[in-house]
Protein backbone atom coordinates (compact mmCIF):
# COMPACT_ATOMS: atom_id res chain seq x y z
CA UNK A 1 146.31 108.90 91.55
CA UNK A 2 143.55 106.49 92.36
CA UNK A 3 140.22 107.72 92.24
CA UNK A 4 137.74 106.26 94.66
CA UNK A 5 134.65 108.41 94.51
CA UNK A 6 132.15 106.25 96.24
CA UNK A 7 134.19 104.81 98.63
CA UNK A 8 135.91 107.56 100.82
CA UNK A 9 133.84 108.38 103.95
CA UNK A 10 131.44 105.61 102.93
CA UNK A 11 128.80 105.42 105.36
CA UNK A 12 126.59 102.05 106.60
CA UNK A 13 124.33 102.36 104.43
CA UNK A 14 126.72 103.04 101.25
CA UNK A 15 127.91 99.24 102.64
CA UNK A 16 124.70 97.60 103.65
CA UNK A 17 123.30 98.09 99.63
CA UNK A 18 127.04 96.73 98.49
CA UNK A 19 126.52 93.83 100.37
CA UNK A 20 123.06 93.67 99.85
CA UNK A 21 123.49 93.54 96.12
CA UNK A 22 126.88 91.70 96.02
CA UNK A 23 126.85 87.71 94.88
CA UNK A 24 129.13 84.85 95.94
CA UNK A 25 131.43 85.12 92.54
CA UNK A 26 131.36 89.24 92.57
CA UNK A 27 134.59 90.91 93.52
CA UNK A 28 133.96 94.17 95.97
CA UNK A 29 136.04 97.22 95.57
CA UNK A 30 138.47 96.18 92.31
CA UNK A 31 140.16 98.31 90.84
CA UNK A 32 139.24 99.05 86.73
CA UNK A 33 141.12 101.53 85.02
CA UNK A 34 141.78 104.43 87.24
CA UNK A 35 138.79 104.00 89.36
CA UNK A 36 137.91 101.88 92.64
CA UNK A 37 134.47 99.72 91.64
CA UNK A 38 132.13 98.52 94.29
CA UNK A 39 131.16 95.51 92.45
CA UNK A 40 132.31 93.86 89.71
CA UNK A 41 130.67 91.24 88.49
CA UNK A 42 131.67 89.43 85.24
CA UNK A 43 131.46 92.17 82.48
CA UNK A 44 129.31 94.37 84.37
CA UNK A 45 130.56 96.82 86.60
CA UNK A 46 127.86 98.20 90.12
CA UNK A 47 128.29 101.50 91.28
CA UNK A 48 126.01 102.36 94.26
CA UNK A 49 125.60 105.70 94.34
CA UNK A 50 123.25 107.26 97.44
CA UNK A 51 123.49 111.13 96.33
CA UNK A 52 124.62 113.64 94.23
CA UNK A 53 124.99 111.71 90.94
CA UNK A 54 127.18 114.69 89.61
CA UNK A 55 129.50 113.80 91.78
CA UNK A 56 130.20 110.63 89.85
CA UNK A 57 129.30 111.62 86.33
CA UNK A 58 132.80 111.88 85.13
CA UNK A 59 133.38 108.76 86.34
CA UNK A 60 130.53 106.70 84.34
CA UNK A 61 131.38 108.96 81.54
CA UNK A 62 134.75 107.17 81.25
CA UNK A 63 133.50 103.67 82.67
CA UNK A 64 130.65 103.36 80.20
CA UNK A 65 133.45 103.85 77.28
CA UNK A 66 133.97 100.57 77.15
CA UNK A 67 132.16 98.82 79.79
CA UNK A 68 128.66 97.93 81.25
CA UNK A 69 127.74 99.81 83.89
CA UNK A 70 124.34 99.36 86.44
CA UNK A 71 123.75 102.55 88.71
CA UNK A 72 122.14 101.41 92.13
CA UNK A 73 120.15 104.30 93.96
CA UNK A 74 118.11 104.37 97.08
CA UNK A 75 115.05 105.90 97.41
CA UNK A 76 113.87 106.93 100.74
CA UNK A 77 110.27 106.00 101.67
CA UNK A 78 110.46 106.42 105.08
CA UNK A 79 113.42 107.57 107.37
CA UNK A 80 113.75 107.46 111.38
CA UNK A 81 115.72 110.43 113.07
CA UNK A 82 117.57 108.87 115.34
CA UNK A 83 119.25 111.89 117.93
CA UNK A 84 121.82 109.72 119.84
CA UNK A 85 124.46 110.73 122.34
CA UNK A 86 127.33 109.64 121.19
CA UNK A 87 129.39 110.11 124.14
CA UNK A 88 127.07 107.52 126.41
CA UNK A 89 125.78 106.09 122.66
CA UNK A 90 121.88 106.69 124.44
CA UNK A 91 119.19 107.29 122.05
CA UNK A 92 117.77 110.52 123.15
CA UNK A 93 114.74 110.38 120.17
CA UNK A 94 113.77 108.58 117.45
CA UNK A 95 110.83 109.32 115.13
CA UNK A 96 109.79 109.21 111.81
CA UNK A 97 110.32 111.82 109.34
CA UNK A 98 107.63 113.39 107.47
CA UNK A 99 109.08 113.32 103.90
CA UNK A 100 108.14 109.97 102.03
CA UNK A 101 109.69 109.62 98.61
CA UNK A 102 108.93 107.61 95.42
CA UNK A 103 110.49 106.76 92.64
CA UNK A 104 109.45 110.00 90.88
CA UNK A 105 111.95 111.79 92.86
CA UNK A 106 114.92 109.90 91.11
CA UNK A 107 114.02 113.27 88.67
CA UNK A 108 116.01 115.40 91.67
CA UNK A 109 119.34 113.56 90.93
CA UNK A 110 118.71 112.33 87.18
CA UNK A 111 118.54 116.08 86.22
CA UNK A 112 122.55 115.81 86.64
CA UNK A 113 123.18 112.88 83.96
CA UNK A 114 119.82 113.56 81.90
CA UNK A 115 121.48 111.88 78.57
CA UNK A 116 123.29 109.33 79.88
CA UNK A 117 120.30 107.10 80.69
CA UNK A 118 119.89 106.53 76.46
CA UNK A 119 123.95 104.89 76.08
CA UNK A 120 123.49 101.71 75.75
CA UNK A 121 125.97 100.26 77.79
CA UNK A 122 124.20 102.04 81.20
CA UNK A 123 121.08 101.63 83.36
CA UNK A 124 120.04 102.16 86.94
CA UNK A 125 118.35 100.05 89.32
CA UNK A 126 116.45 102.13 92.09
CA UNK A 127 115.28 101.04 95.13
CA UNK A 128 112.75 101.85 97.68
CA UNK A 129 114.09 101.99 101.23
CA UNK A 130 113.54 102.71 104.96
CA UNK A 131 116.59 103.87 106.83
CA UNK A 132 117.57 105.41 109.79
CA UNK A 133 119.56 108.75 110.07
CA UNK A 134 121.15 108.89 112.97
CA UNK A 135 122.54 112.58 114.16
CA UNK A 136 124.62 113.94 116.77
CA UNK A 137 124.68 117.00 118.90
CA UNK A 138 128.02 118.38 117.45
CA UNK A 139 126.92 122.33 117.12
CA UNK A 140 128.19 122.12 113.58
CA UNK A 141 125.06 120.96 111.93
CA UNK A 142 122.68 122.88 109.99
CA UNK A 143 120.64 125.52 111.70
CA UNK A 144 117.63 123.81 110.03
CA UNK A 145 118.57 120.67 112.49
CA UNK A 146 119.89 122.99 115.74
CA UNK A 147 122.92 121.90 115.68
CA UNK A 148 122.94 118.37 114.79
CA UNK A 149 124.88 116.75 112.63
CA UNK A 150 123.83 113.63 110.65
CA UNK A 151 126.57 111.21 111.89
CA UNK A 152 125.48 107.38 109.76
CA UNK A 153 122.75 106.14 107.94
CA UNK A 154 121.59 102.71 107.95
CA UNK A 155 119.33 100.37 105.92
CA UNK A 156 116.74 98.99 107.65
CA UNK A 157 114.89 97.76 104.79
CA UNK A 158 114.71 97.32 100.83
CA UNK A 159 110.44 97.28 100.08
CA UNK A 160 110.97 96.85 96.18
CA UNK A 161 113.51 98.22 93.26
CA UNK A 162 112.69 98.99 89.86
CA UNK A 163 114.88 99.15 86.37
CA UNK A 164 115.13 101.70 84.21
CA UNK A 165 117.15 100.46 81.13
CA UNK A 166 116.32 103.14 78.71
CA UNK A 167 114.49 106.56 78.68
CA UNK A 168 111.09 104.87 78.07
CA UNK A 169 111.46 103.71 81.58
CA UNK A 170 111.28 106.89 82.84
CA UNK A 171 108.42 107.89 80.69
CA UNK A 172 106.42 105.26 82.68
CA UNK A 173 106.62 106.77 85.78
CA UNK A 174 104.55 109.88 84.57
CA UNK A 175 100.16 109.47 85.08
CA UNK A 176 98.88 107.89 81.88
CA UNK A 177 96.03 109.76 82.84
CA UNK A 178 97.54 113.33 82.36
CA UNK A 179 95.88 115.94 79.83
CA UNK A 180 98.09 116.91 77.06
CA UNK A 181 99.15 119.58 76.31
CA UNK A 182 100.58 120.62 80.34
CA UNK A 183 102.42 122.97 81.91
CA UNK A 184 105.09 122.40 84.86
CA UNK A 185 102.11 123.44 87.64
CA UNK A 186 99.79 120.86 86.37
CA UNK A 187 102.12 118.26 85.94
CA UNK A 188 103.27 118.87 89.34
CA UNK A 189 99.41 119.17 90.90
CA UNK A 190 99.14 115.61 88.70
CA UNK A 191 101.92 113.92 90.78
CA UNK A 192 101.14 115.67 94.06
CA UNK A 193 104.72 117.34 94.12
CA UNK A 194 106.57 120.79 94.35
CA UNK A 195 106.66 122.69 90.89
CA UNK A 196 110.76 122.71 91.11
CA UNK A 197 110.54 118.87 90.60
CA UNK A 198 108.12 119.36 87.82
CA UNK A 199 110.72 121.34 86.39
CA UNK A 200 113.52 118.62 86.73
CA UNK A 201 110.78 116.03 85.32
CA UNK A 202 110.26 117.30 82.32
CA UNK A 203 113.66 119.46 81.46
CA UNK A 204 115.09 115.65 81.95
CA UNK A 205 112.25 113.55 79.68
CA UNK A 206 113.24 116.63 77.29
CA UNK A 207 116.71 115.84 77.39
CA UNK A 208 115.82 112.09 76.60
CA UNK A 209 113.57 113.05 73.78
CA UNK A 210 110.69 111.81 75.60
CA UNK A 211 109.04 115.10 76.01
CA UNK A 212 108.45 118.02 73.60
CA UNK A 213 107.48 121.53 73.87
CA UNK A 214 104.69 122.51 71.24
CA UNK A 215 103.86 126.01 72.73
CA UNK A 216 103.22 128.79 75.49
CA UNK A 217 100.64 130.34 77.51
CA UNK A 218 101.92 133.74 78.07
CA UNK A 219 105.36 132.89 79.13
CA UNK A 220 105.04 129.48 80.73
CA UNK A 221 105.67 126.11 78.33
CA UNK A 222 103.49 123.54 76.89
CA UNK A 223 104.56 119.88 76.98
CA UNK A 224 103.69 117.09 75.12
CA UNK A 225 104.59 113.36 74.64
């Protein structure tokens, strides 16, 4: 059976970054192996991937056997909620949302493939985006949402991307600035984000070798470079 995680129930903005990245010579979803690709493009296979990298971990795990392999992931910046009717398609609100991302929270997903970053055949390319969500009044959404349901996303704009070909990459995107040793708290009150992402930061730089424990207070770790 053909396996085509990534493109079932793609939605716009799955196909605005395909097209976005795709070239004049690149072939859009071939088929390599068992699995559907989004782009191939000479030896180098482009998977575009907006969430929930486990999701297609089994899939690089195979891919990156014997091929190169280039993870695209956007990062949102800033997103417009966009409640539409969908039965008159009338925009009933749009506004921004409060949340603003960076690339520090590619941590939230990475924490699913932590290792796979140092095969040398893989890398990802993130990029910073603005979309828009747009959601409908089903009554089957989230309570969190009353009842609406996030029905597309769309790009609206890429503002920069940035490589990471290696762990070292990721090492970068930590404050040169920070005391050593820290704990999960501090590193989080360094980068101005929860403690649970803290947590994903440095289990993952661990995982890469990046990162080492060298002790505790009471029960809580010590990190160090």
């Amino acid at each position: 059976m053909l396996n085509q995680i990534g493109t079932l129930n793609e939605t716009t903005l799955h196909a605005d970054i395909k097209w976005l990245f795709s070239e004049s010579n690149d072939q859009l979803e071939r088929k390599v192996g068992n699995f559907v690709i989004d782009i191939v493009r000479d030896d180098l296979l482009i998977e575009i991937q907006t969430k929930n990298f486990s999701a297609i971990r089994n899939k690089l795990e195979i891919l990156l056997q014997s091929n190169k392999v280039k993870l695209v992931y956007p990062i949102i910046q800033d997103k417009w909620i966009v409640n539409l009717d969908t039965q008159l398609n009338k925009i009933i609100r749009r506004r921004l949302s409060p949340i603003h991302c960076s690339y520090i929270d590619i941590f939230d997903e990475l924490i699913k493939i932590p290792k796979m970053i140092s095969h040398p055949n893989f890398a990802i390319e993130a990029i910073l985006v603005q979309i828009e969500e747009i959601r409908e009044k089903s009554g089957m959404g989230s309570w969190r949402r009353n009842g609406w349901s996030i029905y597309d996303k769309k790009l609206l704009r890429v503002i920069e991307s940035k490589k990471f070909n290696n762990p070292i990459d990721f090492l970068y995107l930590i404050p040169k600035n920070i005391v050593t040793p820290f704990t999960n708290l501090e590193l989080a009150k360094w980068l101005k984000k929860p403690i649970y992402l803290a947590q994903k930061i440095s289990y993952c730089l661990r995982k890469m070798e990046m990162l080492k424990t060298v002790g505790k207070v009471g029960k809580t770790l010590l990190f160090d470079f």
